[in-house]
Each structure stands twice: as C-alpha cells, then as structure tokens.
C-alpha atoms as a PDB file:
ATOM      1  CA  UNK A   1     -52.698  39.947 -12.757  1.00  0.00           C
ATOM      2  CA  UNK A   2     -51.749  43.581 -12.553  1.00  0.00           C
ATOM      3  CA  UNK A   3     -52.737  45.680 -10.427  1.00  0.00           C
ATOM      4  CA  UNK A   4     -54.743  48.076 -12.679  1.00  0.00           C
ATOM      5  CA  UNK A   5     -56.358  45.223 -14.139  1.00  0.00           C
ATOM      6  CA  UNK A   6     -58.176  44.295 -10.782  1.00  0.00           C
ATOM      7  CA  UNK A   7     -58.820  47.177 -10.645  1.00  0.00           C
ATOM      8  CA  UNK A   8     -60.795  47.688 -13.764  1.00  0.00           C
ATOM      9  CA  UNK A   9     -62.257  43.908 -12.692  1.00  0.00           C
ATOM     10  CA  UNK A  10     -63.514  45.493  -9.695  1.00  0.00           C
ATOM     11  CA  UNK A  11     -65.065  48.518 -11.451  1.00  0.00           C
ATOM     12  CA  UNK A  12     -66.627  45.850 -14.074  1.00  0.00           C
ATOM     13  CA  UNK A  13     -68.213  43.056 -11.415  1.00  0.00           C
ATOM     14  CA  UNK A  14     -69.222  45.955  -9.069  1.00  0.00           C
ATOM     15  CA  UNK A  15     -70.477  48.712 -10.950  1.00  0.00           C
ATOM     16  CA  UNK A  16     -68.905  50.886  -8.431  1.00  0.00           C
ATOM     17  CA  UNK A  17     -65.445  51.360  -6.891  1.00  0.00           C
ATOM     18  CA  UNK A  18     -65.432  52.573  -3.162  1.00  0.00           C
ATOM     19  CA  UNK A  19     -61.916  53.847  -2.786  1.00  0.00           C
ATOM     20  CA  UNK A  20     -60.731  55.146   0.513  1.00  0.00           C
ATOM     21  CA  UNK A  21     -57.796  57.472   0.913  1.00  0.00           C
ATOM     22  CA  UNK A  22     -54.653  56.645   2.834  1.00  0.00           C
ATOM     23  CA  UNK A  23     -51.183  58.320   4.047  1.00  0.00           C
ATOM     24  CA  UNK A  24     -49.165  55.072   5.425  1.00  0.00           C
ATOM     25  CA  UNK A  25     -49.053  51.346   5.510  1.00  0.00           C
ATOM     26  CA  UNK A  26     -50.701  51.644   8.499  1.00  0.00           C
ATOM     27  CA  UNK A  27     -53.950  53.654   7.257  1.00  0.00           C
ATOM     28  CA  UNK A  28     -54.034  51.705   3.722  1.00  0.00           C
ATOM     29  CA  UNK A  29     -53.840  48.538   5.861  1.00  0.00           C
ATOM     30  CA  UNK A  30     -57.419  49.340   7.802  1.00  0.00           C
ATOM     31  CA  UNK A  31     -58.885  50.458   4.646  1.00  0.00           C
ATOM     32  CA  UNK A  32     -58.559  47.603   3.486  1.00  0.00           C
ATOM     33  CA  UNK A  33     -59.849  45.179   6.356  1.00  0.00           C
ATOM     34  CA  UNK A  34     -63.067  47.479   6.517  1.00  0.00           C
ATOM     35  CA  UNK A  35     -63.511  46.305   2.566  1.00  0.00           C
ATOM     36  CA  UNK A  36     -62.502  49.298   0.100  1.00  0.00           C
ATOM     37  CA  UNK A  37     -62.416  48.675  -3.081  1.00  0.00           C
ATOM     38  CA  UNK A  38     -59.033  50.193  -3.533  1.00  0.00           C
ATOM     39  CA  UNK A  39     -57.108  53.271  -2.158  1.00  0.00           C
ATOM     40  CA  UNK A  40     -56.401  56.926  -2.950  1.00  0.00           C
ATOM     41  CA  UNK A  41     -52.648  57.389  -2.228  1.00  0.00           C
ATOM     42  CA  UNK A  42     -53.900  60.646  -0.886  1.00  0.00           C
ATOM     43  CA  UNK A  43     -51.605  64.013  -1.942  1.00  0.00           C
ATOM     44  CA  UNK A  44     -53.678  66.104   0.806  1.00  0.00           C
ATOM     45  CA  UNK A  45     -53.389  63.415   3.631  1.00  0.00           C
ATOM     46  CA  UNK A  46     -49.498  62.902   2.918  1.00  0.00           C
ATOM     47  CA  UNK A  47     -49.232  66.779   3.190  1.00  0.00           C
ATOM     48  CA  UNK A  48     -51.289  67.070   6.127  1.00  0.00           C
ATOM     49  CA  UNK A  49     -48.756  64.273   7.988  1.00  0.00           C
ATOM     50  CA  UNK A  50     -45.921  66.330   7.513  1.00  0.00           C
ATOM     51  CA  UNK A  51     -47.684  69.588   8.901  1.00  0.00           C
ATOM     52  CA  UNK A  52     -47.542  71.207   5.467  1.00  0.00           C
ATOM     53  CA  UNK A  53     -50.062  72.677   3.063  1.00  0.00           C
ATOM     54  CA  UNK A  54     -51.582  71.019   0.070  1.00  0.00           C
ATOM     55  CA  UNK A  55     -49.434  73.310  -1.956  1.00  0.00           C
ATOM     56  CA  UNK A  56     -46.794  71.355  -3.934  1.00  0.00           C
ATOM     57  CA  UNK A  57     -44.335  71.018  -0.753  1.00  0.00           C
ATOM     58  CA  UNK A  58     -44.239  66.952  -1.195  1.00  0.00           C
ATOM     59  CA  UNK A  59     -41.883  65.897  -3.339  1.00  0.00           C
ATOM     60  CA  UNK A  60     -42.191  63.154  -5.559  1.00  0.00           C
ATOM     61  CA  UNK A  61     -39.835  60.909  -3.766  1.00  0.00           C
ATOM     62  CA  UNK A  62     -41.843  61.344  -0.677  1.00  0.00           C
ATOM     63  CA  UNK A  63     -45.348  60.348  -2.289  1.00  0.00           C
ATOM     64  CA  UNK A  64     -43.546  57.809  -4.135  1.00  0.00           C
ATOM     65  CA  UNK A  65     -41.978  55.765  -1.131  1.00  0.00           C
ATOM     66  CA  UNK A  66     -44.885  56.060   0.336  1.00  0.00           C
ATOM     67  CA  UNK A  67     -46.855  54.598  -2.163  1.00  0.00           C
ATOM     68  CA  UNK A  68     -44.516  51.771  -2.846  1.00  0.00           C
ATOM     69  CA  UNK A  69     -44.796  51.445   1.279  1.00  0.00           C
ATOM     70  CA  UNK A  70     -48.371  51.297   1.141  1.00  0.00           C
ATOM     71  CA  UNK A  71     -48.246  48.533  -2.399  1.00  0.00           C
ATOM     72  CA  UNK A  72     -46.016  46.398   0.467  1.00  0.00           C
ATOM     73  CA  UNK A  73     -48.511  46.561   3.004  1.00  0.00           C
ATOM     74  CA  UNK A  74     -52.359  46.276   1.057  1.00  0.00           C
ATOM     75  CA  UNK A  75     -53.011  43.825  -1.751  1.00  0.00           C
ATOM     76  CA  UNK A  76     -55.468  46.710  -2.465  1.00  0.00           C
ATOM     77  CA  UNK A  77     -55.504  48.719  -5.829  1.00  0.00           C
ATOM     78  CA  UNK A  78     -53.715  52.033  -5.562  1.00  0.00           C
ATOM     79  CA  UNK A  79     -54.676  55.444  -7.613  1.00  0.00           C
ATOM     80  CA  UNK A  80     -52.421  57.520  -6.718  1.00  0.00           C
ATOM     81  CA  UNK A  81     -53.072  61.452  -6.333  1.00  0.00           C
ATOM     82  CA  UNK A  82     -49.585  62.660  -8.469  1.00  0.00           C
ATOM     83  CA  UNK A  83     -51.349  66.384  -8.563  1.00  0.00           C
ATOM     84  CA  UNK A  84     -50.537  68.452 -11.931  1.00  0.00           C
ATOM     85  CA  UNK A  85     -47.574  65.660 -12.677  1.00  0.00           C
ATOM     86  CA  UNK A  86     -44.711  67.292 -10.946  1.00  0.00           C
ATOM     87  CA  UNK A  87     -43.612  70.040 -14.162  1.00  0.00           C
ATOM     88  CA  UNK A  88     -44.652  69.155 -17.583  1.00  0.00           C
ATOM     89  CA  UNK A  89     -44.947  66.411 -19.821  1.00  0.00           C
ATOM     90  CA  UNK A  90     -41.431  65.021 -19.803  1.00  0.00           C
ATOM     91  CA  UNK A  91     -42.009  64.850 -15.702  1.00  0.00           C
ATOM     92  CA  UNK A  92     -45.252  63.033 -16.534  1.00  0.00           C
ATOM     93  CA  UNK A  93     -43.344  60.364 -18.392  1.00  0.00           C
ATOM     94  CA  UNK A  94     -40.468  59.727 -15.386  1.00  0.00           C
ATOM     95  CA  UNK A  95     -43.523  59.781 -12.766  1.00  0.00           C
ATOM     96  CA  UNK A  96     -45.997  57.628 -14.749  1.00  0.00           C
ATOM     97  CA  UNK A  97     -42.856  55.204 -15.181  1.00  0.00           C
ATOM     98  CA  UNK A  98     -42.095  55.233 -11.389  1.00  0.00           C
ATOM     99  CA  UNK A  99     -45.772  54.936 -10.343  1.00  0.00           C
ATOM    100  CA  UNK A 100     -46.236  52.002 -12.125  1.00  0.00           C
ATOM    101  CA  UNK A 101     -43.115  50.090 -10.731  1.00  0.00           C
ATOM    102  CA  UNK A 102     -44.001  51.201  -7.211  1.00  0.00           C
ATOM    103  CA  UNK A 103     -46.841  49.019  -7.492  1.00  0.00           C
ATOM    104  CA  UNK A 104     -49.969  51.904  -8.462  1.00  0.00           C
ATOM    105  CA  UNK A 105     -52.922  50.337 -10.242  1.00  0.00           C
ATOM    106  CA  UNK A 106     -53.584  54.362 -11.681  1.00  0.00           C
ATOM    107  CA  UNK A 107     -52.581  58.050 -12.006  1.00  0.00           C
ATOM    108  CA  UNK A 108     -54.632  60.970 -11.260  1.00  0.00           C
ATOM    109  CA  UNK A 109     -53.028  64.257 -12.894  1.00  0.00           C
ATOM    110  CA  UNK A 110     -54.972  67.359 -12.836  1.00  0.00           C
ATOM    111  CA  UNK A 111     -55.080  70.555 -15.261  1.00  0.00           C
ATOM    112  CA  UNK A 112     -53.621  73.167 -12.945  1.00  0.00           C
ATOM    113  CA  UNK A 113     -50.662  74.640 -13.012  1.00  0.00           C
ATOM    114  CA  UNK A 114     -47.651  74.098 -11.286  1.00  0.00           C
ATOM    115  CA  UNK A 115     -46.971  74.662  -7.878  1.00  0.00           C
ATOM    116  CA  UNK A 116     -50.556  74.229  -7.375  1.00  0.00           C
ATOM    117  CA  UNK A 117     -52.798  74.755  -4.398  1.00  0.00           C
ATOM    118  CA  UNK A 118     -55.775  72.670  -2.897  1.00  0.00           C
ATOM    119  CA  UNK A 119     -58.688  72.513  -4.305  1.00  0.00           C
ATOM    120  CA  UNK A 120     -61.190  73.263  -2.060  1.00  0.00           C
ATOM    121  CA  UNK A 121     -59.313  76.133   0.276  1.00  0.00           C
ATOM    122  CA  UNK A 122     -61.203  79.575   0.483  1.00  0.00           C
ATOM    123  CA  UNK A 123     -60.336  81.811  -1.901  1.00  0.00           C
ATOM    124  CA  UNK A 124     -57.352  79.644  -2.825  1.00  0.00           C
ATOM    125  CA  UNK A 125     -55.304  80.539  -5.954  1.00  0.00           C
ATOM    126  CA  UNK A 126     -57.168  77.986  -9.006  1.00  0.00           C
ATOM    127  CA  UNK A 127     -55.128  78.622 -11.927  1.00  0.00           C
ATOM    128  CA  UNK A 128     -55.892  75.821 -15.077  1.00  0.00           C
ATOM    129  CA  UNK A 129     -53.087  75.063 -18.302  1.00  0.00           C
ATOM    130  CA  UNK A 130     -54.471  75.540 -21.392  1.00  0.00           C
ATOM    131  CA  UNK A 131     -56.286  72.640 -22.675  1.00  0.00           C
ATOM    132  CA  UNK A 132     -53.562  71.604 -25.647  1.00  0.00           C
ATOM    133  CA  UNK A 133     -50.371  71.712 -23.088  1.00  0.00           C
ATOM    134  CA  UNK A 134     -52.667  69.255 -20.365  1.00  0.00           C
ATOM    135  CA  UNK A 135     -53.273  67.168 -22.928  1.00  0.00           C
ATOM    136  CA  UNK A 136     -49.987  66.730 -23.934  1.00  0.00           C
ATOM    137  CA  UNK A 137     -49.639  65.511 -20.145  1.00  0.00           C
ATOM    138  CA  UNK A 138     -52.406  62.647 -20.636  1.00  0.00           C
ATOM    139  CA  UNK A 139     -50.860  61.509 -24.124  1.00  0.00           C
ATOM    140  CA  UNK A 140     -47.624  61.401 -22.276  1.00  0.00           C
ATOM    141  CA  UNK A 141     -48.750  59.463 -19.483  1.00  0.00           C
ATOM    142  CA  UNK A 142     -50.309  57.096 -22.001  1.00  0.00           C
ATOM    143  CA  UNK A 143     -46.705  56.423 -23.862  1.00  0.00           C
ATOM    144  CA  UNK A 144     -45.145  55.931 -20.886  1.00  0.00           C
ATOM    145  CA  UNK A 145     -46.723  53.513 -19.265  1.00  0.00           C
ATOM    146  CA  UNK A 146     -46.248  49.541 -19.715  1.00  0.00           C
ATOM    147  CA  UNK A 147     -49.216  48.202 -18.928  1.00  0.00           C
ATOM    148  CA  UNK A 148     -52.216  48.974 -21.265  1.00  0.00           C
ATOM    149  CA  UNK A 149     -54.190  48.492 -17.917  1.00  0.00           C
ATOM    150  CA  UNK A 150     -52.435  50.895 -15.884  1.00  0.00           C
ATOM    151  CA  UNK A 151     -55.211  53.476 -15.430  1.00  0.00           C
ATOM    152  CA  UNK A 152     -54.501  57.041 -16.697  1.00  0.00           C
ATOM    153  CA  UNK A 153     -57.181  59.214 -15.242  1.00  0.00           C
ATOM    154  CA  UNK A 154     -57.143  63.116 -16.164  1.00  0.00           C
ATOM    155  CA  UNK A 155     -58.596  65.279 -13.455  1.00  0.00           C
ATOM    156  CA  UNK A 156     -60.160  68.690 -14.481  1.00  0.00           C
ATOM    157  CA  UNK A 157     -60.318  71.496 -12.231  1.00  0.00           C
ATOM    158  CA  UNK A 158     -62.570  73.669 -14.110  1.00  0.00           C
ATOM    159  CA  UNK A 159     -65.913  73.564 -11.554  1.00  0.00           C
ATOM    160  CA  UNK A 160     -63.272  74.697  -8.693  1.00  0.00           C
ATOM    161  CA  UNK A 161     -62.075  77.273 -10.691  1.00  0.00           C
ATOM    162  CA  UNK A 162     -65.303  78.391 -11.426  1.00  0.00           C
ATOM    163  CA  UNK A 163     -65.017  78.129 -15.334  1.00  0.00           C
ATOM    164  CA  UNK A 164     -68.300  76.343 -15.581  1.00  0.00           C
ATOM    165  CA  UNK A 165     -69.833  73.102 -16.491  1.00  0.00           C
ATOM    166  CA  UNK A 166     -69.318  73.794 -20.363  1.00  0.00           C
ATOM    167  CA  UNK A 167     -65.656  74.617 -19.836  1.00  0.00           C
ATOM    168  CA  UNK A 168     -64.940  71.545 -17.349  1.00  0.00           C
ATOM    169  CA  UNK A 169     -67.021  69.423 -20.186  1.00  0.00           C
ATOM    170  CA  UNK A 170     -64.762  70.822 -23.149  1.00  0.00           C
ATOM    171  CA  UNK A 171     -61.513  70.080 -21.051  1.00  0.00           C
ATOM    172  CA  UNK A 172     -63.131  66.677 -20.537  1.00  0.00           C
ATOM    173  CA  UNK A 173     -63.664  65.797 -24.076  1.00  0.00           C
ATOM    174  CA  UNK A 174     -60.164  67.026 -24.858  1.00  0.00           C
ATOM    175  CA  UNK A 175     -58.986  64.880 -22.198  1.00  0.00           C
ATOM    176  CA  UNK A 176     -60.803  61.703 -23.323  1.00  0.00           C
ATOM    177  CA  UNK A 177     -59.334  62.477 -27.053  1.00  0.00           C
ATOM    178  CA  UNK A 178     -55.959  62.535 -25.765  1.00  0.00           C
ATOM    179  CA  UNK A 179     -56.684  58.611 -24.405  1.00  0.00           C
ATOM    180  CA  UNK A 180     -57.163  59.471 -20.066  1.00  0.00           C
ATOM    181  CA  UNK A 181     -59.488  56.299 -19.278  1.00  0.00           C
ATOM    182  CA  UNK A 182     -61.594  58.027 -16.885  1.00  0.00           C
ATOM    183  CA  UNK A 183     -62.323  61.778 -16.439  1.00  0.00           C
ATOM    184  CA  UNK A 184     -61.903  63.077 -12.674  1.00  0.00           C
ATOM    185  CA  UNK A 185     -64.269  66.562 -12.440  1.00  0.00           C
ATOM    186  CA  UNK A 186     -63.941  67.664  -8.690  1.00  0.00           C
ATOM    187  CA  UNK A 187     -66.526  70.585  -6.997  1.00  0.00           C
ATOM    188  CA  UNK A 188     -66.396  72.534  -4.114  1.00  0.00           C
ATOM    189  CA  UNK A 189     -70.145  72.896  -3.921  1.00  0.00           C
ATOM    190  CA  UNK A 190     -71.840  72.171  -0.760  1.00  0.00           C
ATOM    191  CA  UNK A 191     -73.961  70.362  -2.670  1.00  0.00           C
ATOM    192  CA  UNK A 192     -74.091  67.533  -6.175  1.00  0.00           C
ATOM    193  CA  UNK A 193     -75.993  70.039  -8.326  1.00  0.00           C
ATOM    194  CA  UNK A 194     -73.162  70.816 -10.023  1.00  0.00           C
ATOM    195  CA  UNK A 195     -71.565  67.472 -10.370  1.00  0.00           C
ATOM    196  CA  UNK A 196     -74.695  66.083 -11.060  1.00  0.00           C
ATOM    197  CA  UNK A 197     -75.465  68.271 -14.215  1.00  0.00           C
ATOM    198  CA  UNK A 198     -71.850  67.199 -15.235  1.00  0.00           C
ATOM    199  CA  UNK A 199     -72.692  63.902 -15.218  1.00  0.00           C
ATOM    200  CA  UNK A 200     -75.423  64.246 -17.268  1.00  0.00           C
ATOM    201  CA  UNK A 201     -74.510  66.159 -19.972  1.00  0.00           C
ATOM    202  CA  UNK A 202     -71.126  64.184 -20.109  1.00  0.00           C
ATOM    203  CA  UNK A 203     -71.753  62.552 -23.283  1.00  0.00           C
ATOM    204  CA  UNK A 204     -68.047  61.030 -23.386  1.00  0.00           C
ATOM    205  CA  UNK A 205     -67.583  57.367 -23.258  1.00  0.00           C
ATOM    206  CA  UNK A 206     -64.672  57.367 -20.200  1.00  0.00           C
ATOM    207  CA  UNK A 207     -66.302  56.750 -17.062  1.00  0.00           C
ATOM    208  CA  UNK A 208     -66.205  59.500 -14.462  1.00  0.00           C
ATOM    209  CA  UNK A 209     -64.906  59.938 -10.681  1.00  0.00           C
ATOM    210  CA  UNK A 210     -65.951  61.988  -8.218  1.00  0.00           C
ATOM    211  CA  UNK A 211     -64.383  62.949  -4.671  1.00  0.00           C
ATOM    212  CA  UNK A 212     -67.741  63.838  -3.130  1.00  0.00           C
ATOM    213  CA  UNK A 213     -65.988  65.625   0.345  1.00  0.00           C
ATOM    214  CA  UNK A 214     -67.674  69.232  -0.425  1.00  0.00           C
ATOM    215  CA  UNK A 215     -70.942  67.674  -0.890  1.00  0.00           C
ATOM    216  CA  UNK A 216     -71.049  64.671   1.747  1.00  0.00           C
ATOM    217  CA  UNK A 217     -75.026  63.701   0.528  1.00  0.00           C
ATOM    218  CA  UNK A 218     -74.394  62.043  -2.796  1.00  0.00           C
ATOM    219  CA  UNK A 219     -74.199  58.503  -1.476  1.00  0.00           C
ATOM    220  CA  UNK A 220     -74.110  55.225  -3.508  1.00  0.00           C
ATOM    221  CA  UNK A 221     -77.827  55.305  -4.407  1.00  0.00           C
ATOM    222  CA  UNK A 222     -77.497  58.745  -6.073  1.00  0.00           C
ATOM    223  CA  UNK A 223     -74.433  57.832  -7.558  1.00  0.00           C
ATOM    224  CA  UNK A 224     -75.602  55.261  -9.276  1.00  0.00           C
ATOM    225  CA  UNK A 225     -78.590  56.747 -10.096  1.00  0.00           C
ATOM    226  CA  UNK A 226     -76.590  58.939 -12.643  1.00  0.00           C
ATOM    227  CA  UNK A 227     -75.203  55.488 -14.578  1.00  0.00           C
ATOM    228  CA  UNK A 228     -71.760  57.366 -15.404  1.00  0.00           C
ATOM    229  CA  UNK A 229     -69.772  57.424 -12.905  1.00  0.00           C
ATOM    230  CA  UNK A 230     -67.447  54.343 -12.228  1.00  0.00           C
ATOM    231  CA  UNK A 231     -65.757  55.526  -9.160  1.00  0.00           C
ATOM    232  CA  UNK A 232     -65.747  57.207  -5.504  1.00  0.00           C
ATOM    233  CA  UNK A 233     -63.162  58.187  -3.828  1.00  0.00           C
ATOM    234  CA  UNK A 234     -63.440  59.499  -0.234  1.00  0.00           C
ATOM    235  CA  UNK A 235     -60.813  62.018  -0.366  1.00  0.00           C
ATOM    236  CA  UNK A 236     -59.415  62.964   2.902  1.00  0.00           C
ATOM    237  CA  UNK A 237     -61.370  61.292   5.644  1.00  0.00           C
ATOM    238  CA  UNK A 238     -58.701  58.796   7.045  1.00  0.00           C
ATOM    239  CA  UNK A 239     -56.032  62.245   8.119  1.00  0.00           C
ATOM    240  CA  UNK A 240     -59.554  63.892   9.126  1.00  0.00           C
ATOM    241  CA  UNK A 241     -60.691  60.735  11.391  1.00  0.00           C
ATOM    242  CA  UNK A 242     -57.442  60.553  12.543  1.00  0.00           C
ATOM    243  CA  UNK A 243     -56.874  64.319  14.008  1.00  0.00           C
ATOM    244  CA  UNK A 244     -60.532  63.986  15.625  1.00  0.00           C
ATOM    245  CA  UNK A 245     -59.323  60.895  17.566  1.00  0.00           C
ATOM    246  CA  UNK A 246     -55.907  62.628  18.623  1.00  0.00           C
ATOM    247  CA  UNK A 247     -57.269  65.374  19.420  1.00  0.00           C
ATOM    248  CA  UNK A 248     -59.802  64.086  21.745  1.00  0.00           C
ATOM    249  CA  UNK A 249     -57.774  61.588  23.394  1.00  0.00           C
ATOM    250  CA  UNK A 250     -55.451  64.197  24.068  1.00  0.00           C
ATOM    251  CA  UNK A 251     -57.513  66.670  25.459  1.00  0.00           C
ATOM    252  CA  UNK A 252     -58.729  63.659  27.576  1.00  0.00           C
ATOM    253  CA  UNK A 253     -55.881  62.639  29.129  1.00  0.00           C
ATOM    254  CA  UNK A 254     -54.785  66.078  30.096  1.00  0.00           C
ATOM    255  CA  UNK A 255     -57.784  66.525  31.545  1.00  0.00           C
ATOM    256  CA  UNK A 256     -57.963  63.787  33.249  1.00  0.00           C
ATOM    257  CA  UNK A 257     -54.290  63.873  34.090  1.00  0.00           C
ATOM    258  CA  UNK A 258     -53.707  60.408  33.254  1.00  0.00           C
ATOM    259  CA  UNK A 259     -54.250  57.563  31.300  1.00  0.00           C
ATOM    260  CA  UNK A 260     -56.988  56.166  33.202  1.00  0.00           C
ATOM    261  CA  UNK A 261     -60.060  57.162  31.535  1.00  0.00           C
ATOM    262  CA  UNK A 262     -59.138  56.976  28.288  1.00  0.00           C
ATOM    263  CA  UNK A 263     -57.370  53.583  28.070  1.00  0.00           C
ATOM    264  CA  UNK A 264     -60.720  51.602  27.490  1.00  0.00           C
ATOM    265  CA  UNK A 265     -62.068  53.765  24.852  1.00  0.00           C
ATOM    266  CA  UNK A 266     -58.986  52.728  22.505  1.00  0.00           C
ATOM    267  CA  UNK A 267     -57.737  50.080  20.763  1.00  0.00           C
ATOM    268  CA  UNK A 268     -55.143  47.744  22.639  1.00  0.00           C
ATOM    269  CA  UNK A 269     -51.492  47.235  22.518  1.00  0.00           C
ATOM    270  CA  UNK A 270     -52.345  43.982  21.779  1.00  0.00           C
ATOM    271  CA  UNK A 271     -54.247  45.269  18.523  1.00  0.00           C
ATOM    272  CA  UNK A 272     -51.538  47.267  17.345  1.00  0.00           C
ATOM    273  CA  UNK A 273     -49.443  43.805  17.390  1.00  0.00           C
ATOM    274  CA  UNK A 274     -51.757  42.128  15.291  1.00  0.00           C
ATOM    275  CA  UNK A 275     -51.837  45.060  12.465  1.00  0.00           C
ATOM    276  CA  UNK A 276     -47.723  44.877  12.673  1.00  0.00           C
ATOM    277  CA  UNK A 277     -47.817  40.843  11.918  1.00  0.00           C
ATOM    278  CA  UNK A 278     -45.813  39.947  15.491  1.00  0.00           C
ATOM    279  CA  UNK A 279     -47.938  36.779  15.234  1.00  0.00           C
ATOM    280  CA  UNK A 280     -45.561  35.871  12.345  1.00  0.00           C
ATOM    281  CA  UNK A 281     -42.406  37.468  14.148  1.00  0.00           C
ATOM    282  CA  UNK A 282     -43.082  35.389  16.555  1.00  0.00           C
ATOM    283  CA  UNK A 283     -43.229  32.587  14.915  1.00  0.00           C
ATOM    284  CA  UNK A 284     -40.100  33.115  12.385  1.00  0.00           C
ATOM    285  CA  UNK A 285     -38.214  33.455  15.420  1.00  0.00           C
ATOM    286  CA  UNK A 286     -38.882  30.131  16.954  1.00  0.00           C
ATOM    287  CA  UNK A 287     -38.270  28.755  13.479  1.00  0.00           C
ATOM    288  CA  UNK A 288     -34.752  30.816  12.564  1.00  0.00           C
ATOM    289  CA  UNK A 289     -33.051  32.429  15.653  1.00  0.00           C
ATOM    290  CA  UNK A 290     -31.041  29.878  17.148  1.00  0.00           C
END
C-alpha cells in the first residue's frame, strides 16, 4: 500500500489526522513512537537546523534527502512542506516526481511567489501569484504524479497576506477546480476567528488543513466541531521543543560548571542506543563479523 493511501486510510478511519512536524530521522522517529498520525517534513524546522531563515535558502536537494532520510527511518506518512514549488510549474513537475520516489505520502505548495518568506514573521514581505499561474502549479503537480493517491494539497496564503476570507475562499475554489485534494488556508491570527469563518463558509468539497501555531486554542474538540477540516498539522514545535531543551541544559551546565546536575534530568546514553537500533548492531555482529 502506498504511502498516500494510508494516509488517506488514516484520515477516513479517524476523522482526523494529527501530523507532527520533523527535521531528521531522529525527530520523525519520536513522532512517531508518541503516535502521530503522520509527519510534516517541516520547510521552517529544516531552515531553522541550518541557522538560516525561512526564506527560500534550502534547496531542494537538501529537503529532499532529508525527506527520503526521514521515509528510511518512520513507517509514518510524510507531507512534505515543498513551499511555492521551487520556480514554476515545470519545477513543480521534477519536484512532485522526486517527492513521490523519496517516499512522501503528499505535497504542500503554496500561492506565493518565489523566493518567498515565512509566513508568520512581522511585517514579513507576503506577496501571492495570480490565481491562473498557481493553478497551473496544482494541475501540474496532478500530471506528474504516479500515484492517483499521492496527495496534492494547495496551500493559500491569502489570510497572511491579509487579502481576506473572500479572496483566500476564491483562490480556494480555483485551487479545488484545478484537482489539489485538500485546501491548506494558514492565519497568523492570535486567535481561530478567522480560520474558523473560513471553514464555514468553505463550501468546496476538498477537505481542509490547518497549522494552528498562531492560534494554539483550537484543539481537537473545536476542530472537529467545524466538520471540514481533515487535518492538523503542528507546524514547528519539534525545532521549538528542541531549542528550549538546549538552551536550558546549556545554561545549566555552565552554571553549574559541570555535568552533574543536569545528567538526571535527561535522557540516557543508553536511550540514545535504543533510538539508533544498536540492539540489532549488536546482534548482526555476532551473526556476520567473523
């Protein structure tokens, strides 16, 4: 079974999809032993490893090997964050194609143009294509791919740019009619008002996803309270955790000036072992070195 299909199967038995983003094996592998539903191969979290702004500085070959790292490491479901595509339409077709092979159960591509820049950065530059040329994008996506169940999902920036809910529902519709499975709409609104009222005037027949980090209160009961939105995706909040935990062991230690303190508040060496498989090293080695 493909992986966009258990995907969809997932969406379908559960109603909801819980999907947690990643940057590494390592990161997709603890997502998924705390029980996602699938993963967000994360575009902001990749950035954010390599000290670099959410600005189109990742190149496709990075994301990519790290997707196809992750697809090695998690039998979860992978959408993977591909931002506006990398160029136009013809660079939608070669990354669709390469997503797919790398083991991706989906594509997000969203309407802005490119080099683009983060969505929810203050006073950050939000510029949007016209509707016809991002469609074009989501009907490419859609030729390219092999797998009728490969998700294409079309992500419109129009709330962040602050074009309004009838704009962001136009783009939508446009979207849909092109053939994007689900419809993305993203907010930087401290609160769901605004993706709530999207929701329910959405009269499409794609399900919707949301990336709820603005607006931290809309939890699973007011999610599904609104009956339209498929999936969830917790953007950024496995780079987040991570730089709160470095930062305050480090601080710790230094402090402390040594090791001391600190060593029972974190995981073991022995821990780490277990997430890298040495149980099975171990074993190959009794059964192959000589």
């Amino acid at each position: 079974m493909s992986q966009g299909k258990i995907l969809k199967n997932r969406i379908a038995e559960r109603g909801l999809a819980h999907v947690m983003a990643a940057h590494s094996p390592l990161s997709a592998r603890l997502a998924e032993e705390a029980g996602f539903d699938g993963l967000w191969a994360s575009g902001f979290e990749l950035s954010a490893l390599f000290g670099l702004a959410d600005v189109s500085l990742v190149s496709m070959t990075q994301h990519l090997d790290m997707v196809r790292a992750m697809a090695e490491q998690s039998s979860l479901p992978i959408v993977a964050d591909i931002d506006t595509g990398f160029g136009n339409a013809i660079n939608v077709i070669y990354a669709t194609q390469q997503y797919e092979r790398a083991g991706a159960a989906a594509v997000v591509i969203e309407d802005k143009t490119f080099p683009k820049v983060t969505s929810l950065v203050a006073d950050g530059r939000q510029e949007l294509l016209r509707v016809e040329e991002f469609a074009g994008k989501v009907r490419a996506a859609i030729a390219a791919r092999s797998d009728p169940d490969f998700l294409i999902i079309a992500r419109t920036e129009a709330l962040i740019a602050g074009l309004g809910e009838e704009e962001a529902l136009r783009r939508a519709a446009a979207y849909e009619a092109a053939g994007a499975d689900m419809i993305l709409v993203h907010s930087k609104q401290k609160t769901p008002d605004e993706v709530e009222s999207f929701v329910r005037a959405w009269n499409g027949r794609a399900p919707v996803v949301i990336v709820p980090t603005a607006y931290p209160e809309m939890n699973e009961t007011r999610i599904k309270a609104l009956g339209k939105i498929a999936m969830v995706i917790y953007g950024n909040h496995a780079v987040r955790a991570s730089i709160t935990a470095m930062k305050d062991v480090f601080s710790r230690i230094l402090k402390d000036r040594g090791i001391h303190n600190v060593d029972r508040d974190i995981v073991s060496v022995e821990e780490v072992f277990r997430l890298q498989k040495m149980d099975q090293v171990k074993a190959d080695e009794k059964r192959f070195l000589a």
